[in-house]
Protein backbone atom coordinates (compact mmCIF):
# COMPACT_ATOMS: atom_id res chain seq x y z
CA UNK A 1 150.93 180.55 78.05
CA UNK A 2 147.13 181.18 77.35
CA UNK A 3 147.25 178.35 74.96
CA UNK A 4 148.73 175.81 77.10
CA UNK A 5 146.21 176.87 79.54
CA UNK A 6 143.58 176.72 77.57
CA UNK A 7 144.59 173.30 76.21
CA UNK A 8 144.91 172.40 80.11
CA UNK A 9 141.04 173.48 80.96
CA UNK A 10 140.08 171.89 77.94
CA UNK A 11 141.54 168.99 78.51
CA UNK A 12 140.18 168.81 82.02
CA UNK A 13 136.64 169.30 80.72
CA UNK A 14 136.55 166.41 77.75
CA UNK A 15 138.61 163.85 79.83
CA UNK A 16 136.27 164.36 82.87
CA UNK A 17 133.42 163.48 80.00
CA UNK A 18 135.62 160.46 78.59
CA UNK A 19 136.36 158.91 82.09
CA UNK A 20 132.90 159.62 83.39
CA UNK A 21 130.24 158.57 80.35
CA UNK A 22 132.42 155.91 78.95
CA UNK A 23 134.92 154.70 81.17
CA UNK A 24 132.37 152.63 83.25
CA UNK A 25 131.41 150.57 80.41
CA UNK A 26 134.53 149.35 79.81
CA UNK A 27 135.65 148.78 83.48
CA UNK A 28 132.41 147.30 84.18
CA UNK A 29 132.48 144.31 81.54
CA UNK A 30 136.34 143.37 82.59
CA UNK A 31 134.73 143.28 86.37
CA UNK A 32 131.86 141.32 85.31
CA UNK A 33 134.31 138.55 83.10
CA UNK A 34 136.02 138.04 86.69
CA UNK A 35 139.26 139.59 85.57
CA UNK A 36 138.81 142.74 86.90
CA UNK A 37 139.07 141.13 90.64
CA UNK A 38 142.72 139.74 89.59
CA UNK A 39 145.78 141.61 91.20
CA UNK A 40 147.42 141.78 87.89
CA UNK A 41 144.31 143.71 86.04
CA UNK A 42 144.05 145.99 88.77
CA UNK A 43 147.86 147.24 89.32
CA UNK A 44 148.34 147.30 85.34
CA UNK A 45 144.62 149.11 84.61
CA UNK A 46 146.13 152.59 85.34
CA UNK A 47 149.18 152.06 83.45
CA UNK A 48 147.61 150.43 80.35
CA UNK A 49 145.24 153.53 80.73
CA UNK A 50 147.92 156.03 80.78
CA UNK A 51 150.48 154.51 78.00
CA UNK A 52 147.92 153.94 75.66
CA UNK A 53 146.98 157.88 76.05
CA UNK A 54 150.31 159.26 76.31
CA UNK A 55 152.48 157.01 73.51
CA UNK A 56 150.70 157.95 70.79
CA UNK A 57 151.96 161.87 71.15
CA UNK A 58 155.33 160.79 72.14
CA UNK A 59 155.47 158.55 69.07
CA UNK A 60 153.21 160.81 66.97
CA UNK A 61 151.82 157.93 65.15
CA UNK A 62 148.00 157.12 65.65
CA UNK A 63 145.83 156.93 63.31
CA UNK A 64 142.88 158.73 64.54
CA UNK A 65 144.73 162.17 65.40
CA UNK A 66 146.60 162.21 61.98
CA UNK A 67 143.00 162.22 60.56
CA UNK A 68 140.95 164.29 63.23
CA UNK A 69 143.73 166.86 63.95
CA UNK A 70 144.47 168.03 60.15
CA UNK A 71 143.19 171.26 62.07
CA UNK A 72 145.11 172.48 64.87
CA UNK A 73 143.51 175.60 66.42
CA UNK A 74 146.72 177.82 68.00
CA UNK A 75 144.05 180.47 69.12
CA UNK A 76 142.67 180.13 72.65
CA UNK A 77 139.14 180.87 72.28
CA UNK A 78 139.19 178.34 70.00
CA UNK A 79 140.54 175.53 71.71
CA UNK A 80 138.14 176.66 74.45
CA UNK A 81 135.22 176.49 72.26
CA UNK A 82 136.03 172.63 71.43
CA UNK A 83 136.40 172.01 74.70
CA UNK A 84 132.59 173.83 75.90
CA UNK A 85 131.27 172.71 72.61
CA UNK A 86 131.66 168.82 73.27
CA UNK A 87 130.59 169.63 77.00
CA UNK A 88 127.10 170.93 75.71
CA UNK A 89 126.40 168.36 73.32
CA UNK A 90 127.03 165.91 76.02
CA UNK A 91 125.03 167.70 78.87
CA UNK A 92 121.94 167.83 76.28
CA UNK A 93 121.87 164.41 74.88
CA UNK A 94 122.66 163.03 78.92
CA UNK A 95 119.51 164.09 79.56
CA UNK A 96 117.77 161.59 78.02
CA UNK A 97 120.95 159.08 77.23
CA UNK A 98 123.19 157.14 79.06
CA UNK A 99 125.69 156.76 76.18
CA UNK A 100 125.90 160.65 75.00
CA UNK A 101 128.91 159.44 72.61
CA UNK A 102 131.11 161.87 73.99
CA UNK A 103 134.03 161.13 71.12
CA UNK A 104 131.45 161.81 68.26
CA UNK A 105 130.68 165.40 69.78
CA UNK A 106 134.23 166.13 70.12
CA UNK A 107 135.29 165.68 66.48
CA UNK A 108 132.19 167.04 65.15
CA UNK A 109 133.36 169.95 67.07
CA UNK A 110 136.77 170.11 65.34
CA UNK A 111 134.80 170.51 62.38
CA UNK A 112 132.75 173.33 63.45
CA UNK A 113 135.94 175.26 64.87
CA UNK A 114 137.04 174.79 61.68
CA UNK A 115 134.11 176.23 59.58
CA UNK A 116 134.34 179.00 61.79
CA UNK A 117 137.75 179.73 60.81
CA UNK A 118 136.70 180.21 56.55
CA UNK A 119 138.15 176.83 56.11
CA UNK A 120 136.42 174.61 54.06
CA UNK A 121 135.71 170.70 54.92
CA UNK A 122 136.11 167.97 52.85
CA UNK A 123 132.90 166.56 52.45
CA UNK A 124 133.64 163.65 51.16
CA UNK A 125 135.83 162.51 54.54
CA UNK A 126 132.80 164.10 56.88
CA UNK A 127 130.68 161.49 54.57
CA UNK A 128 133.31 158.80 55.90
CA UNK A 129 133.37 159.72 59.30
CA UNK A 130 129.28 159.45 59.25
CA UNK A 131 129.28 156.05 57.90
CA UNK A 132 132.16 154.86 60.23
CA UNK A 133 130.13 155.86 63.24
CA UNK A 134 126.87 154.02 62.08
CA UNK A 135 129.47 150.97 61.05
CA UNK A 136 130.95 151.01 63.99
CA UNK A 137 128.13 150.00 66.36
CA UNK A 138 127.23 147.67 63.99
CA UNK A 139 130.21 145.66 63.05
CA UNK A 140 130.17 145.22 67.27
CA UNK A 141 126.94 144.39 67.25
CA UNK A 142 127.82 141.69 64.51
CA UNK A 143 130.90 140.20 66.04
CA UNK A 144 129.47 139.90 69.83
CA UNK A 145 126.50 137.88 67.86
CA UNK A 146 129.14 135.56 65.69
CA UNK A 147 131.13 135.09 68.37
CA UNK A 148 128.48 133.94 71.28
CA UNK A 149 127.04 131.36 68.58
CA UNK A 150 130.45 130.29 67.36
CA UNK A 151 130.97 129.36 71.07
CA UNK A 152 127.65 128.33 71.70
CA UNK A 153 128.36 125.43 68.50
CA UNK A 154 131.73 124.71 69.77
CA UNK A 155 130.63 123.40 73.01
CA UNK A 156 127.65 122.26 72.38
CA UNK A 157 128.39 118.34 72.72
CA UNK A 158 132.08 118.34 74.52
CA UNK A 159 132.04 117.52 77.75
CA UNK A 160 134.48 119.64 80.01
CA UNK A 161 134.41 120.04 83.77
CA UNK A 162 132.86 123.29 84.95
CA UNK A 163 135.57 124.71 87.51
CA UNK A 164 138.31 123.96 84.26
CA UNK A 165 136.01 126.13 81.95
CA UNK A 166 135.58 128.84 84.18
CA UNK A 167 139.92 128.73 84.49
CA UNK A 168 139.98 129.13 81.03
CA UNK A 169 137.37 131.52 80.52
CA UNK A 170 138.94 133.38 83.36
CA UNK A 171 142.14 133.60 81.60
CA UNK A 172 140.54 134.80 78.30
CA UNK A 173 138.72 137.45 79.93
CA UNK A 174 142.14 138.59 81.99
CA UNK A 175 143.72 138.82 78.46
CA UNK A 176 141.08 140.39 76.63
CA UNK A 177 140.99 142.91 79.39
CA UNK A 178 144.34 144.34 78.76
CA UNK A 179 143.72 144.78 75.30
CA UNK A 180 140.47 146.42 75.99
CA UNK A 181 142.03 148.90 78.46
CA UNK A 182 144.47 149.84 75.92
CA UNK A 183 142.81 150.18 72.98
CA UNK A 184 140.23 152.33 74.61
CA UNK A 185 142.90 154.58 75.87
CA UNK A 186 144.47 154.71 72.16
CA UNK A 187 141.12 155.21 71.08
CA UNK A 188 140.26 157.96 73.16
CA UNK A 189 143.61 159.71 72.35
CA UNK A 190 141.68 162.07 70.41
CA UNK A 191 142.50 164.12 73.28
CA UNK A 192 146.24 164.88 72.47
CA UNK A 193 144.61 167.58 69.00
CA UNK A 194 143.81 169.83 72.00
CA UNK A 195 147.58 170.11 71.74
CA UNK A 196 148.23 172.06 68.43
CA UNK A 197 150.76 171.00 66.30
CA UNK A 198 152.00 174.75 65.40
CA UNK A 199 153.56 175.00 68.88
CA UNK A 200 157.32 174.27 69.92
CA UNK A 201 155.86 172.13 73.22
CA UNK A 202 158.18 168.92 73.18
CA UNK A 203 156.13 165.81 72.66
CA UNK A 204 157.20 164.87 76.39
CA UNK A 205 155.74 167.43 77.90
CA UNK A 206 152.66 167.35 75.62
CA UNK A 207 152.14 164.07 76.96
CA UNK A 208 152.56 165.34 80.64
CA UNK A 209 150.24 168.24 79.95
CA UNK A 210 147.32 165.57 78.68
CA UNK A 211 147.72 162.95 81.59
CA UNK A 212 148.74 164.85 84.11
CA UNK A 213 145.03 166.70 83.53
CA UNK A 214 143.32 163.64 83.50
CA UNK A 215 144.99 162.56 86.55
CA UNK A 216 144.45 165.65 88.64
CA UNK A 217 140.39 165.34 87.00
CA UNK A 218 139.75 161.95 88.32
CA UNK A 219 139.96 161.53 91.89
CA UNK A 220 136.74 163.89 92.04
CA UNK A 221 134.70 161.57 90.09
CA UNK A 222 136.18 158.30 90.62
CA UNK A 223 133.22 157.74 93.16
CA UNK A 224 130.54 158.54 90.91
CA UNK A 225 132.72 156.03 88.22
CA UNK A 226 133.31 152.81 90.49
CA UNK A 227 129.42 153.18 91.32
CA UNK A 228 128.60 152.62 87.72
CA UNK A 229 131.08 150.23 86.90
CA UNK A 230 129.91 147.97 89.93
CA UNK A 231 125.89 149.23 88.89
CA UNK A 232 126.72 147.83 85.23
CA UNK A 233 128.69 144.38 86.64
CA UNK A 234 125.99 143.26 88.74
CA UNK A 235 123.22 144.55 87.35
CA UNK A 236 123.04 144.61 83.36
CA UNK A 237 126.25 142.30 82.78
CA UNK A 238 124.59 139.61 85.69
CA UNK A 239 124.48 136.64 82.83
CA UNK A 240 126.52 133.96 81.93
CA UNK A 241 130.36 133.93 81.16
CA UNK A 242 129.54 132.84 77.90
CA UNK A 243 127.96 136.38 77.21
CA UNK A 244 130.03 138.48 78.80
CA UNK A 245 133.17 137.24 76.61
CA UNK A 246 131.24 137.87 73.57
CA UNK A 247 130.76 141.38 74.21
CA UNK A 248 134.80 141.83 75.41
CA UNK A 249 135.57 140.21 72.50
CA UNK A 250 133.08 142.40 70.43
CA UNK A 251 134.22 145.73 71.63
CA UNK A 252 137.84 145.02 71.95
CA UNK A 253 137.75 144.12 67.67
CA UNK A 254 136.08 147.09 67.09
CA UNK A 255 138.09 149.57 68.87
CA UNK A 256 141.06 148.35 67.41
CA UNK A 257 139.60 147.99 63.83
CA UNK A 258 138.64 151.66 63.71
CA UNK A 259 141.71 152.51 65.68
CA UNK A 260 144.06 150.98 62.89
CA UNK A 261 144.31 151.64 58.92
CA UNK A 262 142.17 148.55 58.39
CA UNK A 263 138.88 151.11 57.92
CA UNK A 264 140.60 153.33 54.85
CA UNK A 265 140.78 150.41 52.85
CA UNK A 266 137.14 149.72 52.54
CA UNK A 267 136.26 153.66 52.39
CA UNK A 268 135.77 154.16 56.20
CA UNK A 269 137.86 156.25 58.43
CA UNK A 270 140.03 155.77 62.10
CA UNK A 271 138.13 157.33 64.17
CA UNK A 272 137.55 157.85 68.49
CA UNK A 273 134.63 155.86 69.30
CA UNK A 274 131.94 155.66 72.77
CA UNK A 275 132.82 152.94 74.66
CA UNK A 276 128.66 153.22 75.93
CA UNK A 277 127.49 153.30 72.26
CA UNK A 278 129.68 149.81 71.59
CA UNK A 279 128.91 148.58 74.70
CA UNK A 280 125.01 148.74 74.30
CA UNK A 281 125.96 147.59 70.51
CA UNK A 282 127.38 144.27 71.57
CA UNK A 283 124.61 143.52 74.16
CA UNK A 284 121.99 144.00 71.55
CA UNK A 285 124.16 141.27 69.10
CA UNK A 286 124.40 138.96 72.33
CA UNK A 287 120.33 139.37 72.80
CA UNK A 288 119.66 138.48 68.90
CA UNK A 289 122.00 135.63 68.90
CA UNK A 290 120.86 134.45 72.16
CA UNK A 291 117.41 134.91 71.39
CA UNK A 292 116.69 136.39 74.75
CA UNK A 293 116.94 140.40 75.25
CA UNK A 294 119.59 141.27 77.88
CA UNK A 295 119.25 145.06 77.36
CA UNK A 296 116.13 146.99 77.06
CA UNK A 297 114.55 148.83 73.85
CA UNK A 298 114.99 152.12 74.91
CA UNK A 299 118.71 151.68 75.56
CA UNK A 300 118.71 151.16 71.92
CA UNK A 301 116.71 153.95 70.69
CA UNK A 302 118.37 156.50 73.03
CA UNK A 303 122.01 155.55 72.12
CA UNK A 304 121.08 155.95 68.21
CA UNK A 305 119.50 158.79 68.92
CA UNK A 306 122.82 160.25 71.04
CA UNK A 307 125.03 158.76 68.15
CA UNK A 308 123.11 161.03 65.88
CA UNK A 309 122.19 164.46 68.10
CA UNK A 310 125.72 164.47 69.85
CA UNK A 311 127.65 165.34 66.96
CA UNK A 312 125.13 167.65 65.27
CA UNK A 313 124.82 169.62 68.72
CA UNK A 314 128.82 169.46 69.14
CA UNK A 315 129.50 171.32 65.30
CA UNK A 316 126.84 174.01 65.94
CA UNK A 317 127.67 174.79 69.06
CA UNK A 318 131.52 175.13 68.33
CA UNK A 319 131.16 176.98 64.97
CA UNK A 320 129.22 179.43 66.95
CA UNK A 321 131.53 179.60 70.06
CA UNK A 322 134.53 180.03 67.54
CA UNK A 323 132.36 182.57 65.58
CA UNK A 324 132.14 184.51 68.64
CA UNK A 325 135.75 184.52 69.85
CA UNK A 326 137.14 185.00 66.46
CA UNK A 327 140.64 185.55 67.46
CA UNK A 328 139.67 188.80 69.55
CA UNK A 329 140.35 188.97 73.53
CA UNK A 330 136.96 190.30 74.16
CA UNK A 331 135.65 186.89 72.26
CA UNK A 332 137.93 185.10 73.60
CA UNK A 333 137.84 186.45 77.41
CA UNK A 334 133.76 185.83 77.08
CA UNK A 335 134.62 182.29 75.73
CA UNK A 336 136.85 181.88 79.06
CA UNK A 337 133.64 183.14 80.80
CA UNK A 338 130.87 180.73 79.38
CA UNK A 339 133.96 178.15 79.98
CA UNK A 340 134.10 178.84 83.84
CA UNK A 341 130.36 178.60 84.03
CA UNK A 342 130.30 175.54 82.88
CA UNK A 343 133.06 173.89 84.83
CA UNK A 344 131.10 175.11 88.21
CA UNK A 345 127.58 173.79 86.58
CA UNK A 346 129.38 170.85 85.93
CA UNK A 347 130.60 170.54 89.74
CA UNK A 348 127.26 171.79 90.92
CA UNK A 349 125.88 168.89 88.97
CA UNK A 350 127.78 166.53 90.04
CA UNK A 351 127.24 167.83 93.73
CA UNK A 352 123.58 167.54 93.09
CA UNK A 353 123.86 164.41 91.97
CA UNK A 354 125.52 162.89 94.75
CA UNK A 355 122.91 164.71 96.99
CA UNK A 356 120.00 162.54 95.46
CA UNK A 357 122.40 159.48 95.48
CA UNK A 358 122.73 160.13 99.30
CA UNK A 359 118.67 161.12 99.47
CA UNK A 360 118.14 158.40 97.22
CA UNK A 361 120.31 155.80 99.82
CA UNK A 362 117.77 157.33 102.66
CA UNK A 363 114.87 156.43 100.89
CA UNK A 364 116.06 153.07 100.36
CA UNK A 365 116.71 152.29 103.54
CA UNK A 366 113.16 153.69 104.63
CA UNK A 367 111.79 151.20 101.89
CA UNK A 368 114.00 148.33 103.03
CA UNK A 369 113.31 148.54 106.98
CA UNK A 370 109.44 149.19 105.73
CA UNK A 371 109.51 146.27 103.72
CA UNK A 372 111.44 144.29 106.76
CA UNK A 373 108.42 145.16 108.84
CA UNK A 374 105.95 143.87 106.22
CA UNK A 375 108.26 140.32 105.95
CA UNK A 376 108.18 139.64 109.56
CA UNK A 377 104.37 140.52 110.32
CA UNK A 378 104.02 137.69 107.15
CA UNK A 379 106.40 135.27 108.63
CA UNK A 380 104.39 135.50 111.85
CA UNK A 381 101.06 134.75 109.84
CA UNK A 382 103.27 132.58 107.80
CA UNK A 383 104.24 130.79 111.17
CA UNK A 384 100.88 130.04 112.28
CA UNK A 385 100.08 128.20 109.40
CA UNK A 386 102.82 126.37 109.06
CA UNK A 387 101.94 125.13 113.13
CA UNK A 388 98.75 124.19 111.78
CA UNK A 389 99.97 122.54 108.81
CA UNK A 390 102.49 120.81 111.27
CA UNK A 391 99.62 119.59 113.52
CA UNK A 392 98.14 118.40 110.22
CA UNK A 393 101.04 116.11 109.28
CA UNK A 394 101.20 115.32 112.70
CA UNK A 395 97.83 113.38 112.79
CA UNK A 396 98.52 112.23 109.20
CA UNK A 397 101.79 110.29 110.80
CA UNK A 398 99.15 109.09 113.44
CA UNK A 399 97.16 107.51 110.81
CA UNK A 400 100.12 106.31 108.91
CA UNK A 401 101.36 104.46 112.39
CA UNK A 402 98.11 103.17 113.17
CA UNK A 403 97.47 102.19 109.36
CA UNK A 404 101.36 100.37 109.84
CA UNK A 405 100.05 98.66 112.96
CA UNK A 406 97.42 97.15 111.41
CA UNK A 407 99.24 96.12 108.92
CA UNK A 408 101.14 93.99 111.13
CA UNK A 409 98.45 92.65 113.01
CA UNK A 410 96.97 91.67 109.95
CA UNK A 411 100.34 89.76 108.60
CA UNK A 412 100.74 88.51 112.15
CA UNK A 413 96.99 86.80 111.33
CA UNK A 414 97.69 85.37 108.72
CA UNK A 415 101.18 83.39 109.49
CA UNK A 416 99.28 81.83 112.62
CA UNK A 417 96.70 80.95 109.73
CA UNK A 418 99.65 79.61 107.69
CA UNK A 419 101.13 78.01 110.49
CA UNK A 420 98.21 76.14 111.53
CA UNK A 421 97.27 75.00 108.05
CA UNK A 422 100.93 73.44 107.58
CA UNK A 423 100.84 71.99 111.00
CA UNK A 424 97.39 70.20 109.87
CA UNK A 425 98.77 69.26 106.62
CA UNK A 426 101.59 67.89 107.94
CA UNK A 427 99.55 65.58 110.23
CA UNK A 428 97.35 64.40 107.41
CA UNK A 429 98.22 61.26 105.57
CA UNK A 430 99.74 61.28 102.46
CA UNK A 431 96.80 61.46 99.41
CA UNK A 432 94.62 64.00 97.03
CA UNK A 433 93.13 65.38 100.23
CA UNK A 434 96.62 66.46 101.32
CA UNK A 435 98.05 67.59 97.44
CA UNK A 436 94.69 69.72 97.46
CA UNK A 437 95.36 71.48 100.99
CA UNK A 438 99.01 71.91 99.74
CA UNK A 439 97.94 73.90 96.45
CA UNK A 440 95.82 75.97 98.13
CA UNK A 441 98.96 77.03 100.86
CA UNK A 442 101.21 77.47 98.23
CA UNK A 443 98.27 79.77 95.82
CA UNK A 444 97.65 81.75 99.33
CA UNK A 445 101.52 82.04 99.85
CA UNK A 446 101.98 83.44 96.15
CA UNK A 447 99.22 85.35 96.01
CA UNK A 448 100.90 86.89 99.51
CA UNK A 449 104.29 87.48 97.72
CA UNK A 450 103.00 89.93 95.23
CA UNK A 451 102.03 92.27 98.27
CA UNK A 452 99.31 93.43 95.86
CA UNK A 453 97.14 96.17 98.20
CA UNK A 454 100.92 97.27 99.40
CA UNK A 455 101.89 97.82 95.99
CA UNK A 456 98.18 99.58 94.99
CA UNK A 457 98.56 101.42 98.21
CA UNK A 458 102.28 102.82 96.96
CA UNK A 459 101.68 103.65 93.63
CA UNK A 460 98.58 105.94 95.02
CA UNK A 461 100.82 107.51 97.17
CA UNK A 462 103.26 108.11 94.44
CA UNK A 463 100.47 109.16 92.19
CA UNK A 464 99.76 112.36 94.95
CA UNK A 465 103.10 113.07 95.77
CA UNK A 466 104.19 113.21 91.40
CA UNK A 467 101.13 114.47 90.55
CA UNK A 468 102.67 117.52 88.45
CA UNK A 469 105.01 115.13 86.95
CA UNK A 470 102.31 112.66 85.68
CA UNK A 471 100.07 115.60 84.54
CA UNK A 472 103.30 116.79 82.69
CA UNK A 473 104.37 113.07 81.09
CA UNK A 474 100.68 112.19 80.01
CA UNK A 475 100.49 115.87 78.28
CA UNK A 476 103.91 115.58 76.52
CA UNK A 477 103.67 111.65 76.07
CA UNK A 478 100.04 110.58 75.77
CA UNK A 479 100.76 107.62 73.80
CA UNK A 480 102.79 106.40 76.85
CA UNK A 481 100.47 103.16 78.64
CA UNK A 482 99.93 102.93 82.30
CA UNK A 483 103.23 100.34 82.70
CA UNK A 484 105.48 102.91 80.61
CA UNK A 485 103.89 105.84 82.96
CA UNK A 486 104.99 103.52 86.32
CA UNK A 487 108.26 102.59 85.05
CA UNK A 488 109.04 106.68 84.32
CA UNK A 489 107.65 107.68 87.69
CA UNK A 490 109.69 104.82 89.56
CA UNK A 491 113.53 105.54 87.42
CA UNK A 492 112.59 109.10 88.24
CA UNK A 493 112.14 108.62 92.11
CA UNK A 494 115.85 106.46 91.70
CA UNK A 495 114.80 102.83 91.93
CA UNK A 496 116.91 100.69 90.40
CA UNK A 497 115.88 98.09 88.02
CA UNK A 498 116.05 95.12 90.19
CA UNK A 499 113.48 97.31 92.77
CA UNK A 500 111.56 98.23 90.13
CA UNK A 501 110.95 94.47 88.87
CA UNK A 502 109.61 93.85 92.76
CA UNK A 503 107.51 96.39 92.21
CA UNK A 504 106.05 95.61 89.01
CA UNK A 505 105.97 91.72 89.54
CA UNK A 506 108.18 91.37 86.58
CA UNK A 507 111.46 89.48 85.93
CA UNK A 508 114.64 92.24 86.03
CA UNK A 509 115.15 91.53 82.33
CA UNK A 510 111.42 92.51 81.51
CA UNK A 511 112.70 95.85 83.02
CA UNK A 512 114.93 96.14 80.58
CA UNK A 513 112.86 95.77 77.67
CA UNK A 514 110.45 98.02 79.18
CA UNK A 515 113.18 100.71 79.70
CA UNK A 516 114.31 99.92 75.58
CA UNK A 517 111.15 100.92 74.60
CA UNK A 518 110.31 103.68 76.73
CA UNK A 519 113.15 105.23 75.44
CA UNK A 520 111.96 105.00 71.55
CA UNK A 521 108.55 105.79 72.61
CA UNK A 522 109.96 109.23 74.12
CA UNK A 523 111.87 109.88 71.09
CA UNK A 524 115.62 109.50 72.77
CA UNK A 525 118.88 108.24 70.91
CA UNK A 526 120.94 105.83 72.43
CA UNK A 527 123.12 108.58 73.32
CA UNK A 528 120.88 110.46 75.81
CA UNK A 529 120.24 109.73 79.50
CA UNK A 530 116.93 108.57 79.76
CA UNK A 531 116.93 109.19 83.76
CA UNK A 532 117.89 112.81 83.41
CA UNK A 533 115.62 113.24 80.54
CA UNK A 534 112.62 112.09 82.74
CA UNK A 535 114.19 114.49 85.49
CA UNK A 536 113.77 117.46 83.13
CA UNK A 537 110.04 116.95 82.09
């Protein structure tokens, strides 16, 4: 009965650790692919959760606890002493980690339970185990990068409508998420060696004893869980679909690689692996393929770091804990003690930490309606100027109207003019005198059509209003002549090419051949869109 209990409290302790370091990172990536908002992720989550913790003991065939649970303590004390060991190494290297690679601890405190018992370890398989968790992280790391270019190649020049690709992608991501939920649940079954194989438990209840711990665990830190998950979705995962896919499909690989026989057969070893420390992996792939860094530096360094001090912490600690109890009830009874203390520290913790959350949520607020305050004194300054810079525009319209009125009166001068001079013409007999008043109408008339001061008068206008755009064009194009700079600035304000030949007194199929070699001036192929190409400078 003291050994089921202590399995129980044990149990409690690690799964708490499991659902609350590492369980964010993988609900957060399914809820930033989309699929964690569909109906059918959500009501099978729990169960996928569940079954992939509980079949393995009812089947008693995975992988990771036939290697890690070779050892199965029977004594209290030193089931206990897992249990508090892996809780230590995680409380020290969460200090200054978010991914204290809570698996690592626990099954480098198997080991140390098992030094402390005069067994021996097979150094050769620790040696395995230590290269498996370096390859680990880095075989994710690898396939998130692979992946995001292989996609990045594969759609490079098809042409697909957005809302279908996001469909697709959508039902990728809902798939992927399955898989992901249950192979981190296998994964993590490293749980189920808290129940020792020496006793005469049936495998059903076994599998009771481990979930129904986890279950009674969670709904005190499912608050503190759902605010990381959501923290991690909009926050660190806020990129494109593309990249978010890479690093399902990254971690998903991985934990079922290392959750399979694949790794014996090139000298590794199954074993339980951090969903943070694969997580962070696969984002760090994602950056160096994408050439852009979506996670920071000292992520990085502090996961490595955990990946390293987490299980050296977790052996020390539980060889000296099992030391200690050694099979006696005083050792074990003080074991039990240290235990307790650290289940209310942990809950005093966690209480603490939702104070400064809450103290944390004041402060913000202060912040916010401070920073409200500060917004709306610089809209009001903000609206002053913009009255003035109304009143500005205001009078420029002024001058535009009177500048527009002018402009008639001065075409309404010169049609009387016109009309006149044909009138006279008309009257004079027919002779050079006549021809010669004729030619001079019809060179007035022409001259007239080409609107030339309107034209001048527009492309000054234009040259104000693009002024970026022509600074832009001249320094990536400075071979480009004044025509070729016109034509670019007219296609990109939208004229078409019988407008533009108005506008450039030019026949439409002169616009043509100006557009043809534009184009090879600018470098294009026939297969780009010189109009969006002009948009983009």
């Amino acid at each position: 009965m003291v050994v089921i209990l202590s399995i129980i409290l044990s149990v409690i302790l690690v799964g708490a650790l499991l659902i609350l370091k590492d369980l964010p990172f993988v609900s957060g990536t399914i809820l930033a692919s989309g699929a964690g908002e569909r109906w059918s992720v959500r009501i099978l989550a729990p169960v996928l959760l569940i079954s992939g913790v509980a079949l393995p003991i009812l089947l008693n065939d995975n992988k990771i606890i036939n290697a890690a649970g070779v050892f199965a303590p029977t004594d209290a004390g030193v089931i206990l002493s897992i249990g508090l060991a892996t809780f230590l190494a995680v409380a020290v290297t969460g200090r200054f980690s978010r991914f204290p690679a809570v698996a690592f601890a626990f099954m480098a405190a198997l080991a140390g339970t098992k030094l402390a018992s005069g067994e021996s370890l097979d150094f050769s398989a620790c040696a395995s185990y230590v290269v498996s968790w370096i390859a680990a992280p880095a075989l994710c790391a690898l396939t998130a990068a692979f992946f995001y270019w292989l996609y990045a190649v594969s759609t490079k020049d098809r042409t697909i409508h957005l809302a279908i690709l996001d469909a697709r992608l959508l039902a990728v991501s809902t798939m992927l998420s399955f898989i992901l939920l249950a192979a981190a649940a296998y994964n993590s079954s490293i749980l189920l060696t808290f129940l020792p194989k020496a006793t005469d438990i049936p495998m059903l209840a076994k599998a009771g004893i481990v979930v129904g711990s986890v279950v009674v665990v969670y709904p005190f830190i499912r608050k503190s869980v759902c605010q990381k998950k959501w923290d991690i979705a909009d926050t660190e995962l806020d990129i494109n679909s593309q990249s978010v896919l890479a690093a399902l499909v990254a971690m998903v690989l991985t934990l079922v690689f290392f959750s399979s026989d694949l790794p014996g057969r090139i000298g590794l070893k199954a074993t339980a692996l951090p969903a943070g420390t694969l997580y962070i992996a696969a984002l760090a792939g994602i950056s160096v393929s994408r050439g852009r860094a979506l996670v920071e530096g000292r992520d990085i360094t502090t996961s490595a770091a955990a990946t390293i001090i987490s299980p050296l912490l977790g052996l020390i600690s539980a060889f000296c804990l099992a030391r200690v109890a050694n099979g006696s009830w005083i050792g074990t009874a003080f074991i039990i003690t240290l235990f307790l203390l650290s289940g209310i520290g942990f809950l005093l913790l966690r209480f603490e930490g939702d104070r400064d959350i809450q103290k944390g949520i004041i402060l913000s607020r202060e912040r916010q309606a401070y920073s409200t305050q500060k917004t709306l004194s610089a809209l009001e300054v903000k609206a002053e100027m913009t009255e003035k810079d109304l009143l500005d525009k205001l009078d420029g319209k002024r001058k535009e109207l009177v500048d527009f009125a002018l402009g008639i009166g001065d075409q309404k001068k010169f049609m009387e003019k016109i009309y006149d001079d044909l009138k006279t013409v008309r009257s004079m007999p027919d002779g050079p005198e006549k021809d010669k008043m004729t030619d001079e109408l019809l060179s007035s008339l022409r001259e007239r059509m080409y609107f030339t001061s309107e034209i001048n008068d527009f492309y000054a206008r234009s040259e104000v209003l693009h002024r970026d755009f022509n600074r832009r064009l001249a320094e990536a194009f400075p071979n480009l002549t004044e025509n070729e700079r016109k034509l670019a600035n007219l296609l990109r304000q939208g004229f078409s090419s019988k407008y533009i030949a108005s506008l450039m007194n030019i026949a439409p199929k002169s616009v043509e051949i100006n557009r043809y070699r534009l184009r090879a001036k600018l470098g294009l192929t026939r297969s780009d869109n010189l109009i969006k190409f002009i948009k983009s400078i």
